[in-house]
N, C-alpha and C. Protein backbone atom coordinates (compact mmCIF):
# COMPACT_ATOMS: atom_id res chain seq x y z
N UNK A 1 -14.53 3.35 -1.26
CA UNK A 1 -13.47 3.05 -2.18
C UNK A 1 -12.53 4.23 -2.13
N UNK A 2 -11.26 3.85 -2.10
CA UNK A 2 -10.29 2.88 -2.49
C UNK A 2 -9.81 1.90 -1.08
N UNK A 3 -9.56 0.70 -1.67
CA UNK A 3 -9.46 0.15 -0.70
C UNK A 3 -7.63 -0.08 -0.56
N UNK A 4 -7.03 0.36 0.12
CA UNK A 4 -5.67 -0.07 0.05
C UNK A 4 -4.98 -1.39 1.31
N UNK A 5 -4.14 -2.11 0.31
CA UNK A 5 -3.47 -3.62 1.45
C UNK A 5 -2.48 -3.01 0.89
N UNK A 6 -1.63 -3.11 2.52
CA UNK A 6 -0.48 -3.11 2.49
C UNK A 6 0.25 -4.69 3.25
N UNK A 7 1.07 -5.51 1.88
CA UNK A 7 2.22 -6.45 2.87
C UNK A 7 3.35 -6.47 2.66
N UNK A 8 3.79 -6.85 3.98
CA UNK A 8 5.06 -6.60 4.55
C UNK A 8 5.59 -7.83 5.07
N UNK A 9 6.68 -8.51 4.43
CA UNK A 9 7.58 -9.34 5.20
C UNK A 9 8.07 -8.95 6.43
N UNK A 10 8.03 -9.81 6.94
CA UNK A 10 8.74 -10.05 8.70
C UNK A 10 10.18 -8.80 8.71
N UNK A 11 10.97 -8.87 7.62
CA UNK A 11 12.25 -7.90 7.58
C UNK A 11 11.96 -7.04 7.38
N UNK A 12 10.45 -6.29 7.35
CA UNK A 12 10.84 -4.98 6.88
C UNK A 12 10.20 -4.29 8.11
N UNK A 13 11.00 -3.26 8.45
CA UNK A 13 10.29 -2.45 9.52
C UNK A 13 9.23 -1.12 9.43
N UNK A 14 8.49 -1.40 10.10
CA UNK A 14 7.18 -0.23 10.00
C UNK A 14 7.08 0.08 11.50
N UNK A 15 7.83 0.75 12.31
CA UNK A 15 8.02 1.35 13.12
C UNK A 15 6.65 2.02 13.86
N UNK A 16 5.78 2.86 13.18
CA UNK A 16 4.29 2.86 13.53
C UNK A 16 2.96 2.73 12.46
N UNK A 17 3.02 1.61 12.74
CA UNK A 17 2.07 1.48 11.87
C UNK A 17 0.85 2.15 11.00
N UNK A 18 -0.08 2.69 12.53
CA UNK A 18 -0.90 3.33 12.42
C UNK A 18 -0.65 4.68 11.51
N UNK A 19 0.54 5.35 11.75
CA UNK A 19 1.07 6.57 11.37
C UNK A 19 1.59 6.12 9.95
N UNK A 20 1.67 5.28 9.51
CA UNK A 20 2.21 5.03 8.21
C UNK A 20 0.79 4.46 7.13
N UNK A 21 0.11 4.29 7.54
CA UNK A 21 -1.54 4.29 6.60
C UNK A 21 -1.97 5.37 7.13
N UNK A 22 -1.74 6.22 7.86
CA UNK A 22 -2.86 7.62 8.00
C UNK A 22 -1.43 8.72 6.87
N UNK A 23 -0.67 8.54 6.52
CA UNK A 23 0.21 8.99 5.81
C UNK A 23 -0.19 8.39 4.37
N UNK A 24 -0.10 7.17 4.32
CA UNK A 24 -0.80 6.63 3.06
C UNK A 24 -2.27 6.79 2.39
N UNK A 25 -2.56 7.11 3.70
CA UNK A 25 -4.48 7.61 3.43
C UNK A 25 -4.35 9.24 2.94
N UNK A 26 -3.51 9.83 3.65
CA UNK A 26 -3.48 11.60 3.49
C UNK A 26 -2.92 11.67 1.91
N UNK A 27 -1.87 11.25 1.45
CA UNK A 27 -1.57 11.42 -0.06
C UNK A 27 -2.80 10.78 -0.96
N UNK A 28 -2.95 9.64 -0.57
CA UNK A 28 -4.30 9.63 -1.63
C UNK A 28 -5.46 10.36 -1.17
N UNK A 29 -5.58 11.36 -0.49
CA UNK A 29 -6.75 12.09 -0.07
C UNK A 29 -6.23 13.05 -1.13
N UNK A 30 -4.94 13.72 -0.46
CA UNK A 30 -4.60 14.79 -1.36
C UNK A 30 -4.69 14.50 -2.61
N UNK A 31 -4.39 13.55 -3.36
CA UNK A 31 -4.26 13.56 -4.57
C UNK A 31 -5.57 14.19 -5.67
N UNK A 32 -6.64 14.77 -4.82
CA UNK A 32 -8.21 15.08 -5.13
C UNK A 32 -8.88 14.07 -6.27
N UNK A 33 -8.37 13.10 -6.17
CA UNK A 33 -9.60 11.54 -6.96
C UNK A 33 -10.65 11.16 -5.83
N UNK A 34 -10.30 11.37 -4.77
CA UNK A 34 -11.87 10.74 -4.24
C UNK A 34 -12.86 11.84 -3.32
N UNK A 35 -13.51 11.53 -2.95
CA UNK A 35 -14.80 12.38 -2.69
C UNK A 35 -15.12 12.41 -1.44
N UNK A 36 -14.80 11.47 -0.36
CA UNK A 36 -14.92 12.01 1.45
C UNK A 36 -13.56 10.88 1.72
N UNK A 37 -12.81 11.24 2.58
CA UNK A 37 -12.16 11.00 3.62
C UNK A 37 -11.91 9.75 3.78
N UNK A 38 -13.49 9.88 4.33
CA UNK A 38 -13.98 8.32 4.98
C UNK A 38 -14.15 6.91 3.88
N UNK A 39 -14.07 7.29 2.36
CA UNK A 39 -14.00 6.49 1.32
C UNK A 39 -13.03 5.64 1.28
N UNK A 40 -11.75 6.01 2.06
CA UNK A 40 -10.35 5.72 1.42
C UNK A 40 -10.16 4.68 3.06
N UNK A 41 -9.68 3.51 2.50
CA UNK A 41 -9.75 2.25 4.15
C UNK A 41 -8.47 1.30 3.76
N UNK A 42 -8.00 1.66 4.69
CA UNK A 42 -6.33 0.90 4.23
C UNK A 42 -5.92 -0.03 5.55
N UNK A 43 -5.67 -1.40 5.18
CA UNK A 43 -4.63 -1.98 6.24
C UNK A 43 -3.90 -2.46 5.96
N UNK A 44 -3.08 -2.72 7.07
CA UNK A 44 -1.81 -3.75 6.96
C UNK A 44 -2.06 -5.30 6.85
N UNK A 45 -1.64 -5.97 6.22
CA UNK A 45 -1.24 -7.69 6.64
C UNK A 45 -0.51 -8.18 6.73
N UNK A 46 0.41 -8.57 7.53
CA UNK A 46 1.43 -9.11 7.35
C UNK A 46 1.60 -10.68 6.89
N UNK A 47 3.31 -10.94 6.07
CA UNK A 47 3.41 -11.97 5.70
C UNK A 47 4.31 -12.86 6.82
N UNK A 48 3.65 -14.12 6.99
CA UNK A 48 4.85 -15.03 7.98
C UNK A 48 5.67 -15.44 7.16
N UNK A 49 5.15 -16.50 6.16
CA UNK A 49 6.15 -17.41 5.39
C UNK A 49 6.89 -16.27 4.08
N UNK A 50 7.77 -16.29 3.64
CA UNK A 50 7.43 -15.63 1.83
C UNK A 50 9.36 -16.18 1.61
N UNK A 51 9.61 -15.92 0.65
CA UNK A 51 10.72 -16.15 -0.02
C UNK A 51 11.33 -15.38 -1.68
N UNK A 52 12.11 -14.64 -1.24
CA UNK A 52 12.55 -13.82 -2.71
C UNK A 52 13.52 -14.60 -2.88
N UNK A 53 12.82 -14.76 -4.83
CA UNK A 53 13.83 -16.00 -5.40
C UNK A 53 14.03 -16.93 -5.09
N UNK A 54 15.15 -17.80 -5.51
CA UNK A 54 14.92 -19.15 -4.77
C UNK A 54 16.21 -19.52 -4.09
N UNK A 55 17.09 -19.03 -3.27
CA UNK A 55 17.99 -18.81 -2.24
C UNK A 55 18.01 -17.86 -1.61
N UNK A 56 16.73 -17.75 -1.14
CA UNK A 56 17.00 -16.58 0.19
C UNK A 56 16.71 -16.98 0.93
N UNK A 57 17.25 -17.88 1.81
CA UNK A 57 17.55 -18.67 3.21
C UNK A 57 17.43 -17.82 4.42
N UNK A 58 18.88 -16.52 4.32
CA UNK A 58 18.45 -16.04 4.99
C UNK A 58 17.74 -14.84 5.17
N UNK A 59 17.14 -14.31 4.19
CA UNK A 59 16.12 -13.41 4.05
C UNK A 59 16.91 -12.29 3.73
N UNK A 60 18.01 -12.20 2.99
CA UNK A 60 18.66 -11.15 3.20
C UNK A 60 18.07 -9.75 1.99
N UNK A 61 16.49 -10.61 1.25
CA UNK A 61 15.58 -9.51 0.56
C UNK A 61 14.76 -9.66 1.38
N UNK A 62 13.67 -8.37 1.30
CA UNK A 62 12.54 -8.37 1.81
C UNK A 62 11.58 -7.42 0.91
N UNK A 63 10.15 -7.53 1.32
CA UNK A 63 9.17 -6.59 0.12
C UNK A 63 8.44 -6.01 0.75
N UNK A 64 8.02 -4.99 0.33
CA UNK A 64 6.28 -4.21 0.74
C UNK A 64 5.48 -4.64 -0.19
N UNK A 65 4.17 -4.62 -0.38
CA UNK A 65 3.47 -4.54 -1.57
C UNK A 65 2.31 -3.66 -1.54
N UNK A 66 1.98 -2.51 -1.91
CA UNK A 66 0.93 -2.06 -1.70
C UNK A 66 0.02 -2.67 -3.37
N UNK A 67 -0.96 -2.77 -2.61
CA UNK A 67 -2.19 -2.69 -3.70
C UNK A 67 -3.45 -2.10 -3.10
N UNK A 68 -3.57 -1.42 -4.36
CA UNK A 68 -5.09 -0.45 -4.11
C UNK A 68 -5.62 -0.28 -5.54
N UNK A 69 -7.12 -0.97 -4.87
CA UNK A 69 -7.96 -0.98 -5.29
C UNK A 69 -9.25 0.00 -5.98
N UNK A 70 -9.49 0.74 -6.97
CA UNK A 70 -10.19 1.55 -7.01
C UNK A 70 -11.14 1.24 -7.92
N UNK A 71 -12.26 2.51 -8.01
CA UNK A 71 -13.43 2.25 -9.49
C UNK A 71 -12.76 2.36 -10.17
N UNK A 72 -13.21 1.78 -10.96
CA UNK A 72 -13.82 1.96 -12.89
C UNK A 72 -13.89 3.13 -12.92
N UNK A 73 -13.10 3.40 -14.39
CA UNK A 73 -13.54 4.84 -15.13
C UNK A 73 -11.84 6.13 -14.80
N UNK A 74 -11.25 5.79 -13.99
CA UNK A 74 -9.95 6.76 -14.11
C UNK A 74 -9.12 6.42 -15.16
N UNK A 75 -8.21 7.08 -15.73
CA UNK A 75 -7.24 6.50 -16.84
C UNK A 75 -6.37 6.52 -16.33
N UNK A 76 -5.39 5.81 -17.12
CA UNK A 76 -4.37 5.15 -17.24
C UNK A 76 -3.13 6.04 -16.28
N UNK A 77 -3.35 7.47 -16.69
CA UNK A 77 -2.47 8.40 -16.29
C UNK A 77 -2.72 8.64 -14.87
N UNK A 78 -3.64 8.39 -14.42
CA UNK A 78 -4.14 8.92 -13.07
C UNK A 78 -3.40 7.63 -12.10
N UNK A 79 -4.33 6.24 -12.85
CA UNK A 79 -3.55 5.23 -12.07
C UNK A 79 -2.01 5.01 -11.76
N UNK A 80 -1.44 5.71 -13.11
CA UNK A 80 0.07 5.67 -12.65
C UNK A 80 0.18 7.03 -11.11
N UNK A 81 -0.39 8.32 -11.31
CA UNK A 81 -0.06 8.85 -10.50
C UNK A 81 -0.12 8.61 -9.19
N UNK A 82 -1.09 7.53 -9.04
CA UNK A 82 -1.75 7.07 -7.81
C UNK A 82 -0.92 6.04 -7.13
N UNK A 83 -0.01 5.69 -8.34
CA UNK A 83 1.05 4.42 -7.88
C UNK A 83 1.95 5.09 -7.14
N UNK A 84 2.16 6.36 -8.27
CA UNK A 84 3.84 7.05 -7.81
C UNK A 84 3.73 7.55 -6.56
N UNK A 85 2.88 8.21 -6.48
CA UNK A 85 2.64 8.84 -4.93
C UNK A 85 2.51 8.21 -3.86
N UNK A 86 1.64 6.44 -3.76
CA UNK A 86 2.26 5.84 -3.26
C UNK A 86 3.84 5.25 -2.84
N UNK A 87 4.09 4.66 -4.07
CA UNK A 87 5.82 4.51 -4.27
C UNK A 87 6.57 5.39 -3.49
N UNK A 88 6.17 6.83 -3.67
CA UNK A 88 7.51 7.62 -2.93
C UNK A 88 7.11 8.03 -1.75
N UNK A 89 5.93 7.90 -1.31
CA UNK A 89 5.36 8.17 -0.01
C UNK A 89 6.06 6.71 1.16
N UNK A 90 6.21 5.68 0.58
CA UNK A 90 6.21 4.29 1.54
C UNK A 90 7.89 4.64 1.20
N UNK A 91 8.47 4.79 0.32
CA UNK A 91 10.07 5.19 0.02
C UNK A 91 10.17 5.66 1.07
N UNK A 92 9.87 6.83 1.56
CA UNK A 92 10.47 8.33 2.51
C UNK A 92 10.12 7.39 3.66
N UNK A 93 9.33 7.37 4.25
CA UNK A 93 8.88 6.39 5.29
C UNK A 93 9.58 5.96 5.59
N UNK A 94 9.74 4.42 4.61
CA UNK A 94 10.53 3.50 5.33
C UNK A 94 11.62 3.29 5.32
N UNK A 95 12.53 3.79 4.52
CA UNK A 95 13.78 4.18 4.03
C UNK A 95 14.41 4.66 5.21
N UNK A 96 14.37 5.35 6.25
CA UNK A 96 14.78 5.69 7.13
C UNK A 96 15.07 4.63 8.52
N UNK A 97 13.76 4.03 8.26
CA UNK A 97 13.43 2.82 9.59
C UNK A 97 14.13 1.54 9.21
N UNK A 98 14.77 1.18 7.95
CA UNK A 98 15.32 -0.37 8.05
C UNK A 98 16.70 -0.11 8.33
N UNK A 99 17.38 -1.79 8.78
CA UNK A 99 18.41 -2.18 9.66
C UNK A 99 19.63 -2.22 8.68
N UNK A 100 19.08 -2.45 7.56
CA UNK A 100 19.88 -2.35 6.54
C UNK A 100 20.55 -4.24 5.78
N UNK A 101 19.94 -4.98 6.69
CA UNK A 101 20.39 -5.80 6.74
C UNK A 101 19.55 -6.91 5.88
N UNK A 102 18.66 -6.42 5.24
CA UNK A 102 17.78 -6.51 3.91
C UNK A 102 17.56 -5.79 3.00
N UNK A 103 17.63 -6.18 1.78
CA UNK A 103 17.31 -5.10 0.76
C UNK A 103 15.95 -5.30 0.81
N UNK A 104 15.25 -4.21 0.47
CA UNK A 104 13.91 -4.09 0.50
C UNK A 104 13.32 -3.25 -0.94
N UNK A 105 12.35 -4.28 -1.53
CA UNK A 105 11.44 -4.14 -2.49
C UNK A 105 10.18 -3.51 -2.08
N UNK A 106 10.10 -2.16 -2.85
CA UNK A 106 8.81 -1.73 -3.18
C UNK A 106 8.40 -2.04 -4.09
N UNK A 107 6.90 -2.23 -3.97
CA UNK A 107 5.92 -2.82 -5.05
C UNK A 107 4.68 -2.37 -5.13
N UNK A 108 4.19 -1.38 -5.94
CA UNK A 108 2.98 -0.93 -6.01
C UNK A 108 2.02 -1.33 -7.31
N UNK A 109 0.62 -1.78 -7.18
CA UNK A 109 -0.12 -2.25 -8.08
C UNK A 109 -1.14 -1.39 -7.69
N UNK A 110 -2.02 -0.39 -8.85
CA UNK A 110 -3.35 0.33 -8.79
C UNK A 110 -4.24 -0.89 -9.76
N UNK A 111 -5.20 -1.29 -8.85
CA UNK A 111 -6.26 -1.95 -9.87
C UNK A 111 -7.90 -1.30 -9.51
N UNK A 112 -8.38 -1.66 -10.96
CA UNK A 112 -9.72 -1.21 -10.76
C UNK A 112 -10.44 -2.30 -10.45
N UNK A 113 -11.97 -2.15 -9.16
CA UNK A 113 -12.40 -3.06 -8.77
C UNK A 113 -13.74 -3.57 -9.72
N UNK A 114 -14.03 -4.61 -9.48
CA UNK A 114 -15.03 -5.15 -10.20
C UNK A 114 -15.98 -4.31 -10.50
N UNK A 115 -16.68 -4.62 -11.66
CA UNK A 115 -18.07 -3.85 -11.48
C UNK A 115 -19.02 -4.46 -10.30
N UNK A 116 -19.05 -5.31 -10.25
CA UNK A 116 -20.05 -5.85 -9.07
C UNK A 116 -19.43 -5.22 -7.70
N UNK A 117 -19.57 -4.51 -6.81
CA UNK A 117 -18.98 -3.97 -5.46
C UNK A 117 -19.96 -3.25 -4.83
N UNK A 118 -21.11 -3.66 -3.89
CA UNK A 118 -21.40 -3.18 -3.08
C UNK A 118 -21.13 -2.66 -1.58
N UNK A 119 -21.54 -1.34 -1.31
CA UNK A 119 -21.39 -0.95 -0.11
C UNK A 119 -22.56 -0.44 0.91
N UNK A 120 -22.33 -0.61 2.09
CA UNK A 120 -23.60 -0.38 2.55
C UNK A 120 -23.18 0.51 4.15
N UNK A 121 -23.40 1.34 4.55
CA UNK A 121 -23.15 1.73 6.17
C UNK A 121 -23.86 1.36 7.00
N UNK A 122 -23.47 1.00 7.94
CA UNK A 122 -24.43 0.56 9.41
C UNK A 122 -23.95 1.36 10.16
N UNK A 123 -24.96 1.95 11.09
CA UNK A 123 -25.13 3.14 12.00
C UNK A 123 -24.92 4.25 11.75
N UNK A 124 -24.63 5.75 12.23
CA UNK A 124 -25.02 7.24 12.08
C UNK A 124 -26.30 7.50 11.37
């Protein structure tokens, strides 16, 4: 844990992917809430279909959405920090890489995961 999804409409550009969740993984490392490295597992999904509002024909919005998932038991204050640092981390990023030819929505949600969540490792 934490588990982070990141989606992305077709308009928005993420130039390297890989380099943009090992950037998203390093701020929530830094942020010192979790406990190894290897806790923190983030991907991308992308969206085919989606639609902002109800005339955007030609897509001229587009969104990110991060959500991440964490335990039970941080407050309220932490979860916001965990948003913001997301928020301005995917800002700087991607802010640079679009065409301009979409406005683009950031969207960050911190939720806590169920109590029921098992984990288990296979191999080492």
């Amino acid at each position: 844990m934490p588990h982070l999804t990141i989606q992305a409409t077709p308009n928005v550009s993420i130039s390297h992917e890989e380099a943009f969740l090992k950037s998203l993984n390093k701020v929530l490392w830094d942020s010192g809430h979790f406990g190894q490295q290897t806790d923190i597992k983030a991907r991308i999904v992308p969206i085919e279909t989606f639609l902002v509002g109800t005339e955007d024909d030609e897509q001229t919005n587009g969104f990110i959405y991060a959500h991440l998932k964490i335990m039970t038991g941080r407050t309220l204050e932490t979860r916001n920090q965990l948003a913001e640092l997301l928020m301005s981390t995917i800002e700087e990023i991607l802010n640079a890489e679009q065409s301009g030819r979409a406005a683009l929505q950031i969207c960050v949600e911190v939720e806590e995961i169920s109590a029921v969540y098992h984990k288990k490792m296979l191999g080492r």
